[in-house]
N, C-alpha and C. Protein backbone atom coordinates (compact mmCIF):
# COMPACT_ATOMS: atom_id res chain seq x y z
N UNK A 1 -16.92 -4.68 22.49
CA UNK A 1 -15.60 -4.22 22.10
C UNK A 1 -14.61 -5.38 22.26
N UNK A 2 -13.80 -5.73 21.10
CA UNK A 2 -12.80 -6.62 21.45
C UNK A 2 -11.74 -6.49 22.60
N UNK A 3 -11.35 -7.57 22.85
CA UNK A 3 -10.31 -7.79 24.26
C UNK A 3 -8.99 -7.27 23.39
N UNK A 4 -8.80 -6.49 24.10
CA UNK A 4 -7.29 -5.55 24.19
C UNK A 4 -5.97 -6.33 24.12
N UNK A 5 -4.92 -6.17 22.72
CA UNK A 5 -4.08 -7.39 22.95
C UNK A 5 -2.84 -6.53 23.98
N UNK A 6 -1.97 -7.38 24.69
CA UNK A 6 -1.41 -6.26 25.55
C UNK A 6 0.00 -6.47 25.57
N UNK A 7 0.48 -7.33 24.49
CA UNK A 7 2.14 -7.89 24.19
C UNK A 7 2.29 -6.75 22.81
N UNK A 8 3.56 -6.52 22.55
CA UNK A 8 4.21 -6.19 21.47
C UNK A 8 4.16 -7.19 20.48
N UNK A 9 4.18 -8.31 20.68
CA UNK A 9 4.72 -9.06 19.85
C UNK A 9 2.81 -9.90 19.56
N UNK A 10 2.01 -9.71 20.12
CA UNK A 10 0.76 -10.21 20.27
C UNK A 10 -0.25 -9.00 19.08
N UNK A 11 0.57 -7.44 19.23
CA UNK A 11 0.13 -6.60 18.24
C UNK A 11 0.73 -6.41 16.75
N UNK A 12 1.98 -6.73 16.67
CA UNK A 12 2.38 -6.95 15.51
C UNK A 12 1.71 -8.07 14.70
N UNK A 13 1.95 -9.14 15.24
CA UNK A 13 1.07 -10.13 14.79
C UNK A 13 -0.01 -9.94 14.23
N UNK A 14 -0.64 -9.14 14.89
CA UNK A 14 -2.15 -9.23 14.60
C UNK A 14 -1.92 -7.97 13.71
N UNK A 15 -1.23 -7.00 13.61
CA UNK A 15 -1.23 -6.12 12.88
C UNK A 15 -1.10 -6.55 10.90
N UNK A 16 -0.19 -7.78 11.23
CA UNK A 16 0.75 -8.32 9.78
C UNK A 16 -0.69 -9.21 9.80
N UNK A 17 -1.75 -9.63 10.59
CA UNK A 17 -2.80 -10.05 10.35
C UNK A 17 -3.76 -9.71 9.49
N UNK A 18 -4.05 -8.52 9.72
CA UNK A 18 -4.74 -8.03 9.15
C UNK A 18 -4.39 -7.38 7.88
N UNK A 19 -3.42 -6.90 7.99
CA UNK A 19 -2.72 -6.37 6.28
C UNK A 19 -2.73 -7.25 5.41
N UNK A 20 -2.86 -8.62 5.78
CA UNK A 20 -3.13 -9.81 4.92
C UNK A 20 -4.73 -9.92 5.03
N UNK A 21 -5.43 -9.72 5.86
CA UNK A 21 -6.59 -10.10 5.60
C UNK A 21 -7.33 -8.49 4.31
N UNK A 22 -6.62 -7.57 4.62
CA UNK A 22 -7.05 -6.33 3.65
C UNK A 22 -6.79 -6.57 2.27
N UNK A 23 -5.34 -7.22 1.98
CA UNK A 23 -5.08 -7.76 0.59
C UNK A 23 -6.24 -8.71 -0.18
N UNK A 24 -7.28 -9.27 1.08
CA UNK A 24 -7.74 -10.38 -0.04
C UNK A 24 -9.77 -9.71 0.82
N UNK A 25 -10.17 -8.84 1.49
CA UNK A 25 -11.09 -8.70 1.58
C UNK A 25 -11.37 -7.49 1.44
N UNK A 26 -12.10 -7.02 0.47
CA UNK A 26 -12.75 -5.58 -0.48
C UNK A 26 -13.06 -4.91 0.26
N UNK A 27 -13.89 -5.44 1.89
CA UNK A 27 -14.17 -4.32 2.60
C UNK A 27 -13.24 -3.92 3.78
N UNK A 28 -12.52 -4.66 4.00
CA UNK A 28 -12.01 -4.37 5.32
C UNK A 28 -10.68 -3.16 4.80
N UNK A 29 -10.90 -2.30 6.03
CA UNK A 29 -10.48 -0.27 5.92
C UNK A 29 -8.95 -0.63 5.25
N UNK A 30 -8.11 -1.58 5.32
CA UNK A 30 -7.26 -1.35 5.32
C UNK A 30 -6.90 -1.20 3.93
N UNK A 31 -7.75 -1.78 3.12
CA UNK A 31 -7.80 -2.57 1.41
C UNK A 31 -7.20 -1.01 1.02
N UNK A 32 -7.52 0.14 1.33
CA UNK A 32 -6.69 1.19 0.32
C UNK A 32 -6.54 2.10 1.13
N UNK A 33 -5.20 1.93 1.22
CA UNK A 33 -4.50 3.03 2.12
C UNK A 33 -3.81 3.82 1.27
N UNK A 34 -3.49 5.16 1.91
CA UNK A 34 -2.55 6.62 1.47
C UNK A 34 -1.25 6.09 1.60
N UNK A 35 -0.69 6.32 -0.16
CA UNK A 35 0.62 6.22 0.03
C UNK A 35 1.08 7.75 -0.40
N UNK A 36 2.16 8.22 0.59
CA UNK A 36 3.08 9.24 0.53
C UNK A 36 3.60 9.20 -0.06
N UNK A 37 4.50 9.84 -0.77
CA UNK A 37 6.16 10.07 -1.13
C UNK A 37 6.13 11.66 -1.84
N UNK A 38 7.59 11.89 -1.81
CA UNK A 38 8.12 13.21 -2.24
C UNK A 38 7.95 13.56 -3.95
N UNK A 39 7.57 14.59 -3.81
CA UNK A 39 7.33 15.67 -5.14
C UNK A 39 8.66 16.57 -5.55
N UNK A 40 9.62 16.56 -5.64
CA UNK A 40 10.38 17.79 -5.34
C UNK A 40 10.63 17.54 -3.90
N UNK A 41 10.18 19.03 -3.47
CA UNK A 41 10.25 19.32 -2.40
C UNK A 41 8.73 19.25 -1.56
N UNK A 42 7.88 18.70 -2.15
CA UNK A 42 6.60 18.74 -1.48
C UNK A 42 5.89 17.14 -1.72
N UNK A 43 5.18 16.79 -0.27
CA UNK A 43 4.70 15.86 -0.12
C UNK A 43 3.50 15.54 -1.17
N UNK A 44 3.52 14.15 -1.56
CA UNK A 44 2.24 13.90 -2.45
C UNK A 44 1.85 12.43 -2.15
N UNK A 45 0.50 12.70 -1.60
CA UNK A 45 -0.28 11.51 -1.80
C UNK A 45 -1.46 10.71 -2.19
N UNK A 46 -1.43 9.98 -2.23
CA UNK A 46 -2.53 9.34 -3.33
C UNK A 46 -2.95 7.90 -2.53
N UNK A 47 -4.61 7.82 -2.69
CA UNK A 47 -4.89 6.47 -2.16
C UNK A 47 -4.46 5.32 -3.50
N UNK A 48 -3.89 3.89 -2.77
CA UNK A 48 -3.80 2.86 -3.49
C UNK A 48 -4.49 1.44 -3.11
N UNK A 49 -4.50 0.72 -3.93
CA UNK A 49 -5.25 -0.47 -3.23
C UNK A 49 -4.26 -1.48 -3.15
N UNK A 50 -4.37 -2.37 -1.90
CA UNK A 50 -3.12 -2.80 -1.02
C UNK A 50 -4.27 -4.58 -2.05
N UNK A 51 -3.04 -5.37 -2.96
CA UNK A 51 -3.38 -6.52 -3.37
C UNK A 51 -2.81 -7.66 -2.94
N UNK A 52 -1.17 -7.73 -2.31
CA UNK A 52 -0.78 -8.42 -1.76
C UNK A 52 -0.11 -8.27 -0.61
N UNK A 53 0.00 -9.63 0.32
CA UNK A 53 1.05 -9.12 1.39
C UNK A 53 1.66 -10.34 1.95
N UNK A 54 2.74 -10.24 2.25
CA UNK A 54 4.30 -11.26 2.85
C UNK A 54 4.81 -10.65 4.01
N UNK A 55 4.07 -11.51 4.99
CA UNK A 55 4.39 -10.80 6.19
C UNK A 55 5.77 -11.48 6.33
N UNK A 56 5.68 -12.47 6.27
CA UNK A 56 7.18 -13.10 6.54
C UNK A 56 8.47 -12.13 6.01
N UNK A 57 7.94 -11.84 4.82
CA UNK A 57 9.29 -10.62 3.88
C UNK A 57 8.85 -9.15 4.31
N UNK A 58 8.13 -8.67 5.20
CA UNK A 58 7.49 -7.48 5.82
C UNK A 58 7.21 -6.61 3.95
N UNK A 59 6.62 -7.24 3.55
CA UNK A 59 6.46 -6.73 2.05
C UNK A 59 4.88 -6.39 1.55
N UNK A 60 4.73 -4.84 0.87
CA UNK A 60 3.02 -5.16 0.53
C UNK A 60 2.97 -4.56 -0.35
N UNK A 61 2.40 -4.96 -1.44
CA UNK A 61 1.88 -5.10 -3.10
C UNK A 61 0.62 -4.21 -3.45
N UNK A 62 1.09 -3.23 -4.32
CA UNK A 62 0.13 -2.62 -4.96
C UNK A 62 0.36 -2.52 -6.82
N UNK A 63 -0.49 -2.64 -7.51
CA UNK A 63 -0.39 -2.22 -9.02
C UNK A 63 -0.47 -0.80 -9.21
N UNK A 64 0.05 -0.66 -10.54
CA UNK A 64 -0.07 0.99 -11.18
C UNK A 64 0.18 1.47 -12.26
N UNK A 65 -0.47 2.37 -12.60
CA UNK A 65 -0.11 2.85 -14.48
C UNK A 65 2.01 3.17 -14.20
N UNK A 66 2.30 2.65 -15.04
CA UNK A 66 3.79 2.94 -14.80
C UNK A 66 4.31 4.34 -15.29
N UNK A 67 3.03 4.87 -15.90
CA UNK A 67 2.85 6.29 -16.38
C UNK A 67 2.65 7.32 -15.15
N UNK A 68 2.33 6.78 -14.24
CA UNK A 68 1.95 7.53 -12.85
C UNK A 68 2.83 8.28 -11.97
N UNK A 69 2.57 9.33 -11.83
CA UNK A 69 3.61 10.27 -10.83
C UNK A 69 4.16 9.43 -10.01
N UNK A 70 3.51 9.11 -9.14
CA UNK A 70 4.21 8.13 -8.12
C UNK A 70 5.15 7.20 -8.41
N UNK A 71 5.10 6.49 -9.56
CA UNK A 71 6.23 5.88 -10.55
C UNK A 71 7.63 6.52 -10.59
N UNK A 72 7.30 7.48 -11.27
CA UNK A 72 8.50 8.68 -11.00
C UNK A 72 9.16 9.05 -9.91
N UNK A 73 8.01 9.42 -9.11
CA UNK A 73 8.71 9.67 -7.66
C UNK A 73 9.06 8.42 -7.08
N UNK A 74 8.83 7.64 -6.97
CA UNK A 74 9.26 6.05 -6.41
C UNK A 74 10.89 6.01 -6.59
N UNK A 75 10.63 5.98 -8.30
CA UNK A 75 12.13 5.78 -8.98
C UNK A 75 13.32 6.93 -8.86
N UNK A 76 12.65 8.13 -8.17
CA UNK A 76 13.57 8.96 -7.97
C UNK A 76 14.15 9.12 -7.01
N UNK A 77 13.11 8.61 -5.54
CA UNK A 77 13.54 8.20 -4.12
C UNK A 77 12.72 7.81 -3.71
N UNK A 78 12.90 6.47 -3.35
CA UNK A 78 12.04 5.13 -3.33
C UNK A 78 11.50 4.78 -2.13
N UNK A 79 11.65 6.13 -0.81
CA UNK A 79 11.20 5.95 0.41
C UNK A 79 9.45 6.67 0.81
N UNK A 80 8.33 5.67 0.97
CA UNK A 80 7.52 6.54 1.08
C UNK A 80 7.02 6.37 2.66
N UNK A 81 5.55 6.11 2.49
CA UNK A 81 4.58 6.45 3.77
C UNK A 81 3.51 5.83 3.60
N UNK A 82 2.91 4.25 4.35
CA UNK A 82 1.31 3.92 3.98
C UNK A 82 1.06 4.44 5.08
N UNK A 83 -0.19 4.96 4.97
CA UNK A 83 -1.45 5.00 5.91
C UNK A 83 -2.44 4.36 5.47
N UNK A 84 -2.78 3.80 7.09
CA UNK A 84 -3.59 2.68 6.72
C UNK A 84 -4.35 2.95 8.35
N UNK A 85 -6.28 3.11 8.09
CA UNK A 85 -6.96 3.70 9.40
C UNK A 85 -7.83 2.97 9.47
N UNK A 86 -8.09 1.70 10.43
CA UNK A 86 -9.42 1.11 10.67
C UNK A 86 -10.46 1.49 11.73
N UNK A 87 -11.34 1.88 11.13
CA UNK A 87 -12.27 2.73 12.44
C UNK A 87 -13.06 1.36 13.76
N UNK A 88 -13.10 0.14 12.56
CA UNK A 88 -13.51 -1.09 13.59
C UNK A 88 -12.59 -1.54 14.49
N UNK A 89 -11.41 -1.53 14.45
CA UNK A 89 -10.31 -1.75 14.90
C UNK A 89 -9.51 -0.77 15.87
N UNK A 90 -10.01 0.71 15.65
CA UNK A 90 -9.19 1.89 16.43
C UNK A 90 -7.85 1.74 16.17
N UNK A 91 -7.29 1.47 14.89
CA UNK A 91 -5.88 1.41 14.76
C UNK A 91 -5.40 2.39 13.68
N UNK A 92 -4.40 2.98 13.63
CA UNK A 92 -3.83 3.43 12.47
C UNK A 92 -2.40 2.91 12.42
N UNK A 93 -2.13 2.27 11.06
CA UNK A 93 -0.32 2.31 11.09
C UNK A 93 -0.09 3.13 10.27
N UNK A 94 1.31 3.47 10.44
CA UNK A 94 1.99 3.83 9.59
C UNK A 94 3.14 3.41 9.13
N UNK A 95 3.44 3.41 7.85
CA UNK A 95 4.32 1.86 7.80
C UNK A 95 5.39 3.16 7.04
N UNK A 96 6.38 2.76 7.02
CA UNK A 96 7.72 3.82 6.78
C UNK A 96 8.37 2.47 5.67
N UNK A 97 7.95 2.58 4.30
CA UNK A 97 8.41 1.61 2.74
C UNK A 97 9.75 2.25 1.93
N UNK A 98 10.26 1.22 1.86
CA UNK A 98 11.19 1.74 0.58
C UNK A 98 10.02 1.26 -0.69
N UNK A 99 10.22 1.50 -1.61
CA UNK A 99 9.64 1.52 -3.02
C UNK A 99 10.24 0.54 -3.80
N UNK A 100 10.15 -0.10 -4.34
CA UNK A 100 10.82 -1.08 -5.77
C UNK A 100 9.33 -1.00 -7.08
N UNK A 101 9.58 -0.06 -7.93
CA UNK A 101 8.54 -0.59 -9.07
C UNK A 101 9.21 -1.77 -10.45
N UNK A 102 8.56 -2.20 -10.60
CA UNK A 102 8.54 -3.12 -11.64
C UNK A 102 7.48 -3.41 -12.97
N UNK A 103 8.17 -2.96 -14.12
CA UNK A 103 7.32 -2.97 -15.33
C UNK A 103 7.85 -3.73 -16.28
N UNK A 104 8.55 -4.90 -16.13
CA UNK A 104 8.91 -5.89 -17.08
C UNK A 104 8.97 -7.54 -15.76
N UNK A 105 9.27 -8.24 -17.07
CA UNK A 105 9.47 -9.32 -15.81
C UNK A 105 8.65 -10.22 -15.71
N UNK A 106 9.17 -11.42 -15.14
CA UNK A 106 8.29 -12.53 -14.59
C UNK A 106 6.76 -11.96 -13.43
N UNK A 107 7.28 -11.34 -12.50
CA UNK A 107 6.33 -11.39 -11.72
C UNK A 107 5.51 -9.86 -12.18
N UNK A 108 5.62 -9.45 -12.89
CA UNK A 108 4.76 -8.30 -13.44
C UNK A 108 3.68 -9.14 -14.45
N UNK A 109 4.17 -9.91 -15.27
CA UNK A 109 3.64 -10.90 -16.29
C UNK A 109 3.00 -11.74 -15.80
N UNK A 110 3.11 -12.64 -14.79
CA UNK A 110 1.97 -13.64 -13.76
C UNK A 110 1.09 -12.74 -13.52
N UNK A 111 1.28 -11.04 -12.72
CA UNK A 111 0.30 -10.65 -12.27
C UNK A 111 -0.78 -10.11 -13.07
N UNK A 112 -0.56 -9.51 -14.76
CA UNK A 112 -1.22 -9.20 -15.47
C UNK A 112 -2.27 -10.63 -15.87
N UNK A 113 -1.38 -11.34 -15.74
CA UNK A 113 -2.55 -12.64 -16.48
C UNK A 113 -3.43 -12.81 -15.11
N UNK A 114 -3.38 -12.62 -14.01
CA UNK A 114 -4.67 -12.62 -13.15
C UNK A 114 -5.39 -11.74 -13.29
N UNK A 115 -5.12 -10.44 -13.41
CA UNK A 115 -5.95 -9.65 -13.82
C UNK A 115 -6.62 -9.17 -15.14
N UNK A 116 -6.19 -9.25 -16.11
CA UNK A 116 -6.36 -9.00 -17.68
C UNK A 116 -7.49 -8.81 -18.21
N UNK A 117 -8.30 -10.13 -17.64
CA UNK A 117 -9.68 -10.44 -18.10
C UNK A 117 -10.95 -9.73 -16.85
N UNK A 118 -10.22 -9.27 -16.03
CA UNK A 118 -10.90 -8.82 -14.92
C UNK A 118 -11.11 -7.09 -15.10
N UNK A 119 -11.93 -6.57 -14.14
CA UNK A 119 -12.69 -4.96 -14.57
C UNK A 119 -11.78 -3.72 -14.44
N UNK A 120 -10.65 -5.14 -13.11
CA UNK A 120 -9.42 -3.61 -12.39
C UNK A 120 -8.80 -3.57 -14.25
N UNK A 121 -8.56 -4.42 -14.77
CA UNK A 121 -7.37 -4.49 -15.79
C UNK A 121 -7.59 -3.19 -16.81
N UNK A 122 -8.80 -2.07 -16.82
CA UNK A 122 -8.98 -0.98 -17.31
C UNK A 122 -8.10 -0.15 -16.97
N UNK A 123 -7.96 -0.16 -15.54
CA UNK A 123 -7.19 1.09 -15.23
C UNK A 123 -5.80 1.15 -15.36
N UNK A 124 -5.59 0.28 -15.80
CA UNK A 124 -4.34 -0.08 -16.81
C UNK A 124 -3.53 0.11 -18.11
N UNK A 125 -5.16 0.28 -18.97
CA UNK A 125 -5.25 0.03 -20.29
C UNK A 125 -5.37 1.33 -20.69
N UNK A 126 -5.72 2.53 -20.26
CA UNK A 126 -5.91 4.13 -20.66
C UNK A 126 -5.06 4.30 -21.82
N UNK A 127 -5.11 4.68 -22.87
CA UNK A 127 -3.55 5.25 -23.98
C UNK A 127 -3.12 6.66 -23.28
N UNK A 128 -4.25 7.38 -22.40
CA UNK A 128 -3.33 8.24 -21.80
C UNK A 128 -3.28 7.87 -20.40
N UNK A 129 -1.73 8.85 -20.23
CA UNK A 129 -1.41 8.71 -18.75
C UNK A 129 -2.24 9.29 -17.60
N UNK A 130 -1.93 8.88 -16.44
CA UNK A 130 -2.92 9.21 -15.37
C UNK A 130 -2.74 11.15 -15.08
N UNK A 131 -3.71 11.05 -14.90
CA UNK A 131 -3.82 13.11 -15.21
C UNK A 131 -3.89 13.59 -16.23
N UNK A 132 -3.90 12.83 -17.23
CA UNK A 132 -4.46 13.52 -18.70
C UNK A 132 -5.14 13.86 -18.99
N UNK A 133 -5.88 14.88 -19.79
CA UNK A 133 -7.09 15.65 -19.84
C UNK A 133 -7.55 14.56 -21.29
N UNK A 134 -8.95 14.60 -21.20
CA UNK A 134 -9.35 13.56 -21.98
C UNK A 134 -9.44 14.69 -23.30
N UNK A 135 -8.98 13.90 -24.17
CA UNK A 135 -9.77 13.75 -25.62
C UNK A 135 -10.88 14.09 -25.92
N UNK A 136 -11.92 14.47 -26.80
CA UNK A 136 -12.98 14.21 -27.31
C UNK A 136 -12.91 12.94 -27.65
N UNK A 137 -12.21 12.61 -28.74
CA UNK A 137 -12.02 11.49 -29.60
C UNK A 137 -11.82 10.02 -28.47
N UNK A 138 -12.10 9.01 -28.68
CA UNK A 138 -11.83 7.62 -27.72
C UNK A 138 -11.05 6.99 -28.12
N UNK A 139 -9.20 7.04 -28.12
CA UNK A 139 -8.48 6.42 -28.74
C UNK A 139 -8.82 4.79 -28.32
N UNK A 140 -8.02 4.21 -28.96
CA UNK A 140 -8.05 2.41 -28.51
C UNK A 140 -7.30 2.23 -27.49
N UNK A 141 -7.53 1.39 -26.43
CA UNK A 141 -6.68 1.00 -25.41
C UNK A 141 -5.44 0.48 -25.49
N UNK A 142 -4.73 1.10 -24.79
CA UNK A 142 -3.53 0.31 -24.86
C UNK A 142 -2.85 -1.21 -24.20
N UNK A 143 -1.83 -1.36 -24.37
CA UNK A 143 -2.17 -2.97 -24.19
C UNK A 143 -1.39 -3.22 -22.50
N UNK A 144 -0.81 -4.24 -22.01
CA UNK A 144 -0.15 -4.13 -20.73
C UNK A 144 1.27 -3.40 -20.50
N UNK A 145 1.73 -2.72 -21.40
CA UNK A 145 3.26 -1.98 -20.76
C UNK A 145 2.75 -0.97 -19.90
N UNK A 146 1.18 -0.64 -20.04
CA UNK A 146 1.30 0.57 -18.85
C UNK A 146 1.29 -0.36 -17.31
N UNK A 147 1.22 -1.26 -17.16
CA UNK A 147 1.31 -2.17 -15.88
C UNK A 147 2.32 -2.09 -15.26
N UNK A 148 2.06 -1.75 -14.14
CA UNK A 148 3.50 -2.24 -12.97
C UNK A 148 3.26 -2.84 -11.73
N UNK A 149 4.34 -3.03 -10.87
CA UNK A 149 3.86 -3.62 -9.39
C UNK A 149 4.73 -3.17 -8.74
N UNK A 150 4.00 -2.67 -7.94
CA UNK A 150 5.09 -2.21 -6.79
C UNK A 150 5.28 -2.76 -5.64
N UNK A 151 6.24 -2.83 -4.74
CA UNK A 151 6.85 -3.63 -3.79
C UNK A 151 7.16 -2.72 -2.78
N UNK A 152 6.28 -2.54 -1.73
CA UNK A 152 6.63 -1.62 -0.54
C UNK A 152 7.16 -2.33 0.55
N UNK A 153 8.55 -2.54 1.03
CA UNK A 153 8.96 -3.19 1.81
C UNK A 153 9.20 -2.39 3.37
N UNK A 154 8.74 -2.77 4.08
CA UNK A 154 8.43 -2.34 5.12
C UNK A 154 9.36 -2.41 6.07
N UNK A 155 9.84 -1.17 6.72
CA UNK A 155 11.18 -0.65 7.57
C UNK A 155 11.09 -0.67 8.68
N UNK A 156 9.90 -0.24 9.22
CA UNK A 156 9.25 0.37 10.56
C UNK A 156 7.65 0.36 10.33
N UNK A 157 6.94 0.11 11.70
CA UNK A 157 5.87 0.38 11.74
C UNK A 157 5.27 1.13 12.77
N UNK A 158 4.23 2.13 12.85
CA UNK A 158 4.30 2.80 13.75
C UNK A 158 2.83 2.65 14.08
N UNK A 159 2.63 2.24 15.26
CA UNK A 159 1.06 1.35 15.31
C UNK A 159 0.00 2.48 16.60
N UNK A 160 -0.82 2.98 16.73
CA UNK A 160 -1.83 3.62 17.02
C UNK A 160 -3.36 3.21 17.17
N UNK A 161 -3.32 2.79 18.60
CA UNK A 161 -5.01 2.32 19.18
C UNK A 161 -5.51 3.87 19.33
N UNK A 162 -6.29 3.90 19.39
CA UNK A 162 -7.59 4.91 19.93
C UNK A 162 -8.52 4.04 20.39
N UNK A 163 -8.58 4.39 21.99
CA UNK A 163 -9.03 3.45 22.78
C UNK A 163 -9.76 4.17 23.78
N UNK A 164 -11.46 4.00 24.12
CA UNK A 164 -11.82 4.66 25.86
C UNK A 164 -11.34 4.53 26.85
N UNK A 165 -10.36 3.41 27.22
CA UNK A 165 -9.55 3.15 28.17
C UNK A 165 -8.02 3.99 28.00
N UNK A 166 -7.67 4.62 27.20
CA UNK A 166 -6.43 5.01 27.25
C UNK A 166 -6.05 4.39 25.75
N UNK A 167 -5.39 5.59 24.93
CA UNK A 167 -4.66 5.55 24.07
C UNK A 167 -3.29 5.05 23.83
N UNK A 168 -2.58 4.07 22.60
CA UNK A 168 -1.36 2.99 23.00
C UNK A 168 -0.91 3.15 21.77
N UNK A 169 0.43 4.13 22.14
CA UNK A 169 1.39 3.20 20.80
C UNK A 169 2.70 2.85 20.44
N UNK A 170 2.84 1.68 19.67
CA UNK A 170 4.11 1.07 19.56
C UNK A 170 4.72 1.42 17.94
N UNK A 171 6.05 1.24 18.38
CA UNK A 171 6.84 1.21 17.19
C UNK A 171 7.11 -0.51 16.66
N UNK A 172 7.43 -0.66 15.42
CA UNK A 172 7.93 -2.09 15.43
C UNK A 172 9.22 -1.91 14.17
N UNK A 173 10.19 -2.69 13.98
CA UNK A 173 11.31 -2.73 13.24
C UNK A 173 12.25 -3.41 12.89
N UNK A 174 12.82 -3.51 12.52
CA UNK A 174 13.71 -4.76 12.20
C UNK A 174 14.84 -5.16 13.60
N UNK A 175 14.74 -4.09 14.19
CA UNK A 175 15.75 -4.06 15.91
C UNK A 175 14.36 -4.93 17.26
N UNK A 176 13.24 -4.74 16.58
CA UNK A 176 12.03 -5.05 17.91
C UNK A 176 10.83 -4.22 17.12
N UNK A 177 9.72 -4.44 19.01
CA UNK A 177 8.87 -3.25 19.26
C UNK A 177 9.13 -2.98 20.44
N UNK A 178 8.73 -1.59 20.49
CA UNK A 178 9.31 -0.81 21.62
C UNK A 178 7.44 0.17 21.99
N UNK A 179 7.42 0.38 23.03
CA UNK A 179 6.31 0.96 23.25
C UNK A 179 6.71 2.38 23.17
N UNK A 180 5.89 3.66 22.04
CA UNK A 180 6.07 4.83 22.37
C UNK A 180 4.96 5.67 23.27
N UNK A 181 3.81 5.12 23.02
CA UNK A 181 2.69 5.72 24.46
C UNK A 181 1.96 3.92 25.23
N UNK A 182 2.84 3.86 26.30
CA UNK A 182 1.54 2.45 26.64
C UNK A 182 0.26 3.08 27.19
């Protein structure tokens, strides 16, 4: 079992560690976490896959059909919820995001040309929107306006060991971290 880090500032670290190491490695738990946000009046969530991250700008990057509920709800109130659970790690955060989507633009346009030629760039390309009941018929794909990127900028984090020695958790934020169970 790994050695227990035992600073606030020794777990954040390693926390903004690893959210970068999930952006760029397929297996590690964190690569697709549950994002929240509001329906109306009722919670809705959906797993996404976490592609970039700026710890320095507390910022983390996911793509999406811009046709997508969550689109909507983003743009209607732009505050959601990642969950993110590593069972190797005994950690869960929960990261408390404002939302920014983006479907035009420089950095929507760099990111399509990395992907385009690649297998994700399908789930992109649907002519229908996400939840559509299929067709018989196989229309032609559509081209990149269904693309977006979203920008979850990160407010608070709310960090959770599960540990045999005793269970630990901290808050972290733009004021500090503060311990809520040591």
């Amino acid at each position: 079992m790994p050695t227990r880090l035992e600073t606030l500032t020794e777990i954040e670290a390693a926390a903004w560690m690893e959210l970068a190491r999930a952006a760029s490695d397929r297996s590690h738990a964190w690569r697709t976490p549950v994002l929240a946000t509001v329906d109306g009046a009722a919670a809705d969530a959906r797993t996404v896959v976490l592609r970039e991250v700026d710890a320095s700008s507390h910022t983390l990057l996911f793509f999406t059909d811009s046709r997508a509920g969550k689109v909507r709800q983003a743009r209607g109130r732009p505050q959601g919820t990642l969950v993110f659970w590593s069972p190797a790690l005994g950690w869960q955060l929960r990261c408390a995001v404002t939302l920014q989507v983006e479907d035009t633009g420089l950095a929507v346009a760099s990111r399509w040309a990395t992907i385009k030629l690649s297998p994700a760039a399908q789930d992109y390309l649907s002519p229908l929107p996400p939840g559509a009941p299929r067709d018989a018929a196989v229309p032609a794909l559509a081209q990149r306006e269904n693309f977006a990127v979203v920008t979850a900028a990160v407010q608070a984090i709310d960090w959770l060991e599960l540990h045999p020695d005793g269970h630990r958790r901290a808050r972290f934020s733009s004021a500090g971290g503060c311990w809520l169970q040591p």
